[in-house]
Protein backbone atom coordinates (compact mmCIF):
# COMPACT_ATOMS: atom_id res chain seq x y z
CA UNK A 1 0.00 0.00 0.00
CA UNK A 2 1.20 3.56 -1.02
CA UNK A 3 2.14 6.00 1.62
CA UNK A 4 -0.48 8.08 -0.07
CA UNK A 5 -3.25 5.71 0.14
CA UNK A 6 -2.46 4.85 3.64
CA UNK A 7 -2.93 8.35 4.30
CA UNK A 8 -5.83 8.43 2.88
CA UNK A 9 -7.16 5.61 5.17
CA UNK A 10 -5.92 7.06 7.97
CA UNK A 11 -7.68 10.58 7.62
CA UNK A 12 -11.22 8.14 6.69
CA UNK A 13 -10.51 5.91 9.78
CA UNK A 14 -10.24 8.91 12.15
CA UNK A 15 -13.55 10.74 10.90
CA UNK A 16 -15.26 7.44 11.59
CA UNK A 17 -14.27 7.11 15.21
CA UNK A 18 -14.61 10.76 15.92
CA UNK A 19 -18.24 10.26 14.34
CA UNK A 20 -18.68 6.82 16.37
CA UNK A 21 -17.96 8.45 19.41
CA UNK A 22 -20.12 11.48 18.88
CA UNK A 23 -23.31 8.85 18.06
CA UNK A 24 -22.42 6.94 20.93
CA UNK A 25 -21.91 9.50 23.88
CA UNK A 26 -25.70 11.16 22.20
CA UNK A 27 -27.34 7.83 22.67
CA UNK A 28 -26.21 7.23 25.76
CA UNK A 29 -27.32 10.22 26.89
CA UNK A 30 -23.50 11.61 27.33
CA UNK A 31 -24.53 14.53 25.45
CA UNK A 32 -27.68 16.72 26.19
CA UNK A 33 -29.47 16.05 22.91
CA UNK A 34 -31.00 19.84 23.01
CA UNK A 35 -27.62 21.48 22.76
CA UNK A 36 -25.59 18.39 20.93
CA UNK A 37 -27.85 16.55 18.73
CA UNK A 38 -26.69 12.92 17.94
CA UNK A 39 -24.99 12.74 14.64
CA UNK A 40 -27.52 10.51 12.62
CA UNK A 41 -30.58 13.20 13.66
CA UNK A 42 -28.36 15.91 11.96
CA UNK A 43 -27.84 14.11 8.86
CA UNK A 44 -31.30 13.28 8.99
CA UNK A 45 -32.40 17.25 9.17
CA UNK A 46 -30.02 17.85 6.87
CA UNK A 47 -31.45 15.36 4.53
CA UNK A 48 -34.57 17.27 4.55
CA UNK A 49 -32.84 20.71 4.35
CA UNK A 50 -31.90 19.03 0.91
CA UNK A 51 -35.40 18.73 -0.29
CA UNK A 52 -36.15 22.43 0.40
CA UNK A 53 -34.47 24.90 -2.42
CA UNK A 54 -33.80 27.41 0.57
CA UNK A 55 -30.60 25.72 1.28
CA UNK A 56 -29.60 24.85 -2.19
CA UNK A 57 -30.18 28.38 -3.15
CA UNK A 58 -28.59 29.84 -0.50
CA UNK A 59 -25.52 27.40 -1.05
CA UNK A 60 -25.18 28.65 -4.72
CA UNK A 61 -24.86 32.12 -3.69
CA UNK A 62 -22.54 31.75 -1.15
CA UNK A 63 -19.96 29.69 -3.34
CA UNK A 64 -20.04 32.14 -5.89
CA UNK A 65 -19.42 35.01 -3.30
CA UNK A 66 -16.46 33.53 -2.47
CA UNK A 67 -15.16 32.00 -5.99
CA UNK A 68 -15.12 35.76 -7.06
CA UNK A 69 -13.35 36.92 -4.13
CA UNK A 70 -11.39 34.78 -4.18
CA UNK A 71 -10.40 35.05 -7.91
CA UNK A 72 -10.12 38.92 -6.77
CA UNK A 73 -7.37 37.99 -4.26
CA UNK A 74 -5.29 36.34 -7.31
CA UNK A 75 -5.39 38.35 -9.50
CA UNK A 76 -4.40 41.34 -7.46
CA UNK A 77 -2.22 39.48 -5.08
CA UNK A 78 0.05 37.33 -7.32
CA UNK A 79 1.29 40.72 -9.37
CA UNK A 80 1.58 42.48 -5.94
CA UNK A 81 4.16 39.75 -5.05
CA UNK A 82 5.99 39.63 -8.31
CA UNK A 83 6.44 43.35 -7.68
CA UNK A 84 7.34 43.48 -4.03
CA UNK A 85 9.84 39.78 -4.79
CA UNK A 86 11.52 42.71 -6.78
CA UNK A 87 11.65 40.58 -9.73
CA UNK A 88 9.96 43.78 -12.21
CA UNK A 89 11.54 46.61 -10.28
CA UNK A 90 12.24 48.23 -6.83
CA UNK A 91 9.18 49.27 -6.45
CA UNK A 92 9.26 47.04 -3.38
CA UNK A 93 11.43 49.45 -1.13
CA UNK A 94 8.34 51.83 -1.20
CA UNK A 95 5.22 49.70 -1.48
CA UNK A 96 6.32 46.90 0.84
CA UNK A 97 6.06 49.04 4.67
CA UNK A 98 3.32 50.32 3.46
CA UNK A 99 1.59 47.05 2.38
CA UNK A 100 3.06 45.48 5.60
CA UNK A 101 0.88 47.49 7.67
CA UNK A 102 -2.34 46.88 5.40
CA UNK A 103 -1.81 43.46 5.55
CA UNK A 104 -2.00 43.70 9.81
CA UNK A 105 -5.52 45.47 9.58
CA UNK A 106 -8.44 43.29 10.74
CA UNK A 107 -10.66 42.16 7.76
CA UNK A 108 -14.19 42.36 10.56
CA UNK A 109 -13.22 45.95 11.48
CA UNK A 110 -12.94 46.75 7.90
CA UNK A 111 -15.91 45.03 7.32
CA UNK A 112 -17.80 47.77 8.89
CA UNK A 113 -15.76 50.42 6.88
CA UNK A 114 -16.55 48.75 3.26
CA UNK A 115 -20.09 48.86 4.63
CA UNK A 116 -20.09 52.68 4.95
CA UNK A 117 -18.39 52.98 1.59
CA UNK A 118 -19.96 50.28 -0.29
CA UNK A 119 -23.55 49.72 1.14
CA UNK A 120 -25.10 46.13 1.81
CA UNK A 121 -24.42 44.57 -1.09
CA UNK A 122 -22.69 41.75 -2.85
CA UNK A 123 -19.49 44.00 -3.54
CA UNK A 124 -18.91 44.26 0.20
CA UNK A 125 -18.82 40.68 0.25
CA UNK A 126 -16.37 40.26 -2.99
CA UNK A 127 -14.01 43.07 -0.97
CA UNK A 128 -13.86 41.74 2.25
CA UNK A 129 -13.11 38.36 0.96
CA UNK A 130 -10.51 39.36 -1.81
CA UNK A 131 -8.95 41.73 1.50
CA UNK A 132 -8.32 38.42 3.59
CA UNK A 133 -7.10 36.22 0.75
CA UNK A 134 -4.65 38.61 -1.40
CA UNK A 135 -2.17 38.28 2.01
CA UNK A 136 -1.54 34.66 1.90
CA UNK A 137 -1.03 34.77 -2.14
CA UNK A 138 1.23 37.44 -1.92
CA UNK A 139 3.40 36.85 0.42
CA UNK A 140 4.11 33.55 -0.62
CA UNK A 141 4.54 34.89 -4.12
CA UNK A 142 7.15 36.72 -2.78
CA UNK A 143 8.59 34.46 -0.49
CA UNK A 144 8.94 32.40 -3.57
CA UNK A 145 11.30 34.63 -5.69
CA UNK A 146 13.34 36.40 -2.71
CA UNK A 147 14.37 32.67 -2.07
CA UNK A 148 14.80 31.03 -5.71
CA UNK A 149 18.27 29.32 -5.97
CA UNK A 150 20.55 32.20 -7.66
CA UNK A 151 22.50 29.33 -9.23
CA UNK A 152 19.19 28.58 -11.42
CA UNK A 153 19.18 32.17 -12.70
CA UNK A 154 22.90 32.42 -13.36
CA UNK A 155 22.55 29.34 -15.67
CA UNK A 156 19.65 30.64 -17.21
CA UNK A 157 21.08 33.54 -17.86
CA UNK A 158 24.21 32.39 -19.46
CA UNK A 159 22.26 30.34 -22.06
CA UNK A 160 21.24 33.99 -23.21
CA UNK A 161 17.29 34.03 -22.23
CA UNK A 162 15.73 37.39 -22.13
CA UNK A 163 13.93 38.38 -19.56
CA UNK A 164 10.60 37.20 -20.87
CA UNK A 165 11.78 33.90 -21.56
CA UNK A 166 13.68 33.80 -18.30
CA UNK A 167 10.63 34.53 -16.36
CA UNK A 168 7.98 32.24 -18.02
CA UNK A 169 10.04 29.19 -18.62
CA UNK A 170 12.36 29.34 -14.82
CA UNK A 171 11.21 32.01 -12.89
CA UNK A 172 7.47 31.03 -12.51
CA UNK A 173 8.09 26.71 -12.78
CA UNK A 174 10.47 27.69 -9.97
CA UNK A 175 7.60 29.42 -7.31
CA UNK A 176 4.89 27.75 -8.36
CA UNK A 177 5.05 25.58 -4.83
CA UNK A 178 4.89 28.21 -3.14
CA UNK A 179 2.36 29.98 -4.92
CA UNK A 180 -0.27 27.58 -4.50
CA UNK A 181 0.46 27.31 -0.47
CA UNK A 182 -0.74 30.86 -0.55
CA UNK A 183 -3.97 30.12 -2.64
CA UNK A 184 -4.91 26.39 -0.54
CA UNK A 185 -4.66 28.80 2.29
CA UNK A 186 -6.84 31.73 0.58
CA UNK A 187 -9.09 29.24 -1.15
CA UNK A 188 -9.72 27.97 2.65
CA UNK A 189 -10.19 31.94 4.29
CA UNK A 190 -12.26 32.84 1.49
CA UNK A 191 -15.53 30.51 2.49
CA UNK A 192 -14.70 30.70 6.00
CA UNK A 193 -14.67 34.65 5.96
CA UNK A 194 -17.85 34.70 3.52
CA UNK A 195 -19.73 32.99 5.89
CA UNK A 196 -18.42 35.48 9.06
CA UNK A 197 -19.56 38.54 6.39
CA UNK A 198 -22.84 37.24 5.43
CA UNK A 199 -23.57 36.88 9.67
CA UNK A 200 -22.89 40.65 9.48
CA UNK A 201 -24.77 41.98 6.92
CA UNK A 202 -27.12 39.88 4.51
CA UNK A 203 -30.07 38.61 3.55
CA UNK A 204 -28.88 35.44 1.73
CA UNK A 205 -26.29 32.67 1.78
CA UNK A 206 -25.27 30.21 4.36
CA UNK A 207 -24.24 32.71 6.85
CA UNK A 208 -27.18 34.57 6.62
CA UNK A 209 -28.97 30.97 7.02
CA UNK A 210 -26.82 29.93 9.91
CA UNK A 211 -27.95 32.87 11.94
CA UNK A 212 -31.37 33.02 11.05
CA UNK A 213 -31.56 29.59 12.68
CA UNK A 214 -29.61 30.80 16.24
CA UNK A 215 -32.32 33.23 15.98
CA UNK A 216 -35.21 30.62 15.74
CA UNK A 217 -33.02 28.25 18.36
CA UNK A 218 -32.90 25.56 16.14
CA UNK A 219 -30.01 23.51 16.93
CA UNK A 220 -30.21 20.85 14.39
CA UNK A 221 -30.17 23.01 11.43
CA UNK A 222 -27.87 25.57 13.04
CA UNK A 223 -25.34 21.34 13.25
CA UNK A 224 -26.48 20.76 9.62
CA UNK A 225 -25.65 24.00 7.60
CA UNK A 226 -22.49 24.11 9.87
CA UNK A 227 -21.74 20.11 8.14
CA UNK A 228 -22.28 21.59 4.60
CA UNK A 229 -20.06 25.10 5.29
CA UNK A 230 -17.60 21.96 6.25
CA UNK A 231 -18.01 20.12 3.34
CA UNK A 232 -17.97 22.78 0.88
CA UNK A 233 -14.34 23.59 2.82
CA UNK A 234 -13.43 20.48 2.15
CA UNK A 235 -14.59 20.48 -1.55
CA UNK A 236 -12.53 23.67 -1.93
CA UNK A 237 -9.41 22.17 -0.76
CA UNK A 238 -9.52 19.16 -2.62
CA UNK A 239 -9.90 21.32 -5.82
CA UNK A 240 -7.13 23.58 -5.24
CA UNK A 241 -4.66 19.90 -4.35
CA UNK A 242 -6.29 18.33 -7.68
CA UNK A 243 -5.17 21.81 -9.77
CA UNK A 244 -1.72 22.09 -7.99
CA UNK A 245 -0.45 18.49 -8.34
CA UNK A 246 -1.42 18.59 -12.26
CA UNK A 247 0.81 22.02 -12.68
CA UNK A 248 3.31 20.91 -9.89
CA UNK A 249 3.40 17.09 -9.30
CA UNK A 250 6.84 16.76 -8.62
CA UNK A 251 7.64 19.48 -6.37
CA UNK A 252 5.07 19.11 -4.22
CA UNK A 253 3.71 16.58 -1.98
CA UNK A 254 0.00 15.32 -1.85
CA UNK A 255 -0.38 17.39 1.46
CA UNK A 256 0.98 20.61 -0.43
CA UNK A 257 3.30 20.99 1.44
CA UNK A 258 6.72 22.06 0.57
């Protein structure tokens, strides 16, 4: 068996028993069913969530909320690290105290501040979610090129590649690890902080369904949106592994990491 499968197995075996455990500490009576519900009653309400288009609807929204954030955040942050890596120019040794202390500013306080400028609406959401995930992408963009092995370049250079060339075909192969550490990590943030901004301020998606329920006290669907918000995570993730090991198989591992 493959380290990789084993894994695999691993990760599968744990869910179970943490799942086991949960069932069995509910029907014993462990847990106080009105604050824990047993694990099989959840899946059961959420089974019947499923039937309803409220949550399917509300589902849709809330993943496309965050897949345009979070296409935002790359599209803005991997140029922003290409420029402060100092690979285009120096621009770094102004913009980079400056984004330093942008970076440090907390994306719920902000929240408030897009609301003023911005209004409740979907662009609020799509800025406070690009906000939180351009850091990760960027910084890891540039962590990638201020620590590129200079013997790599010096070859390159000497086989008379411009700077183009030199760029597309060792440059980017070269950070592409540590590119996509930044964007598992800002794929993750972007759902998770969606879900924080729709509690805030909204009148749709899955954090805006998550609190309507606290409102109402209703644990069970309050358990079973929080399973799908989990899933969807986990759907995320999986996608962003799948895209990195078909542009980097060999340089990274199948836990992404370095």
């Amino acid at each position: 068996m493959s380290s990789k499968k084993g894994d695999t197995i691993y990760k599968f075996l744990i869910i179970f028993i943490f799942i086991s455990i949960w069932q069995i500490c509910s029907s014993l009576g462990i847990f106080d069913n009105q604050f824990i519900p047993s694990f099989s009653s959840i899946m059961t309400t959420l089974w019947d969530m499923l039937h309803s288009q409220n949550l399917i609807l509300n589902t849709g929204i809330s993943v496309q909320r965050a897949l345009l954030g979070f296409v935002v955040s790359i599209v803005i942050g991997i140029p922003l690290g290409f420029l402060l890596g100092g690979w285009f120019s120096k621009i770094d040794l102004v913009a980079e105290p400056v984004i330093e202390i942008f970076s440090q500013f907390n994306p719920f306080l902000l929240f408030h501040i897009f609301l003023l400028i911005l209004g409740i609406g979907e662009s609020t959401k799509v800025v406070i979610i690009a906000w939180t995930c351009i850091w990760p992408i960027m910084f890891n963009t540039v962590y990638g090129i201020r620590n590129m092995d200079s013997l790599i370049l010096k070859e390159a250079r000497s086989f008379g590649l411009g700077r183009w060339k030199l760029f597309h075909k060792v440059v980017l192969p070269s950070i592409l690890p540590s590119i996509f550490v930044g964007l598992r990590i800002s794929a993750g943030y972007s759902f998770y902080m969606l879900i924080a901004a729709e509690m805030m301020g909204a009148s749709s998606g899955l954090g805006w369904l998550l609190l309507s329920y606290q409102q109402t006290y209703d644990i069970k669907r309050i358990f079973a949106t929080a399973v799908v918000i989990a899933f969807l995570g986990l759907i995320m993730d999986i996608l962003m592994k799948f895209i990195q090991n078909r542009f980097v198989p060999n340089r990274i591992n199948a836990d992404g990491n370095l």
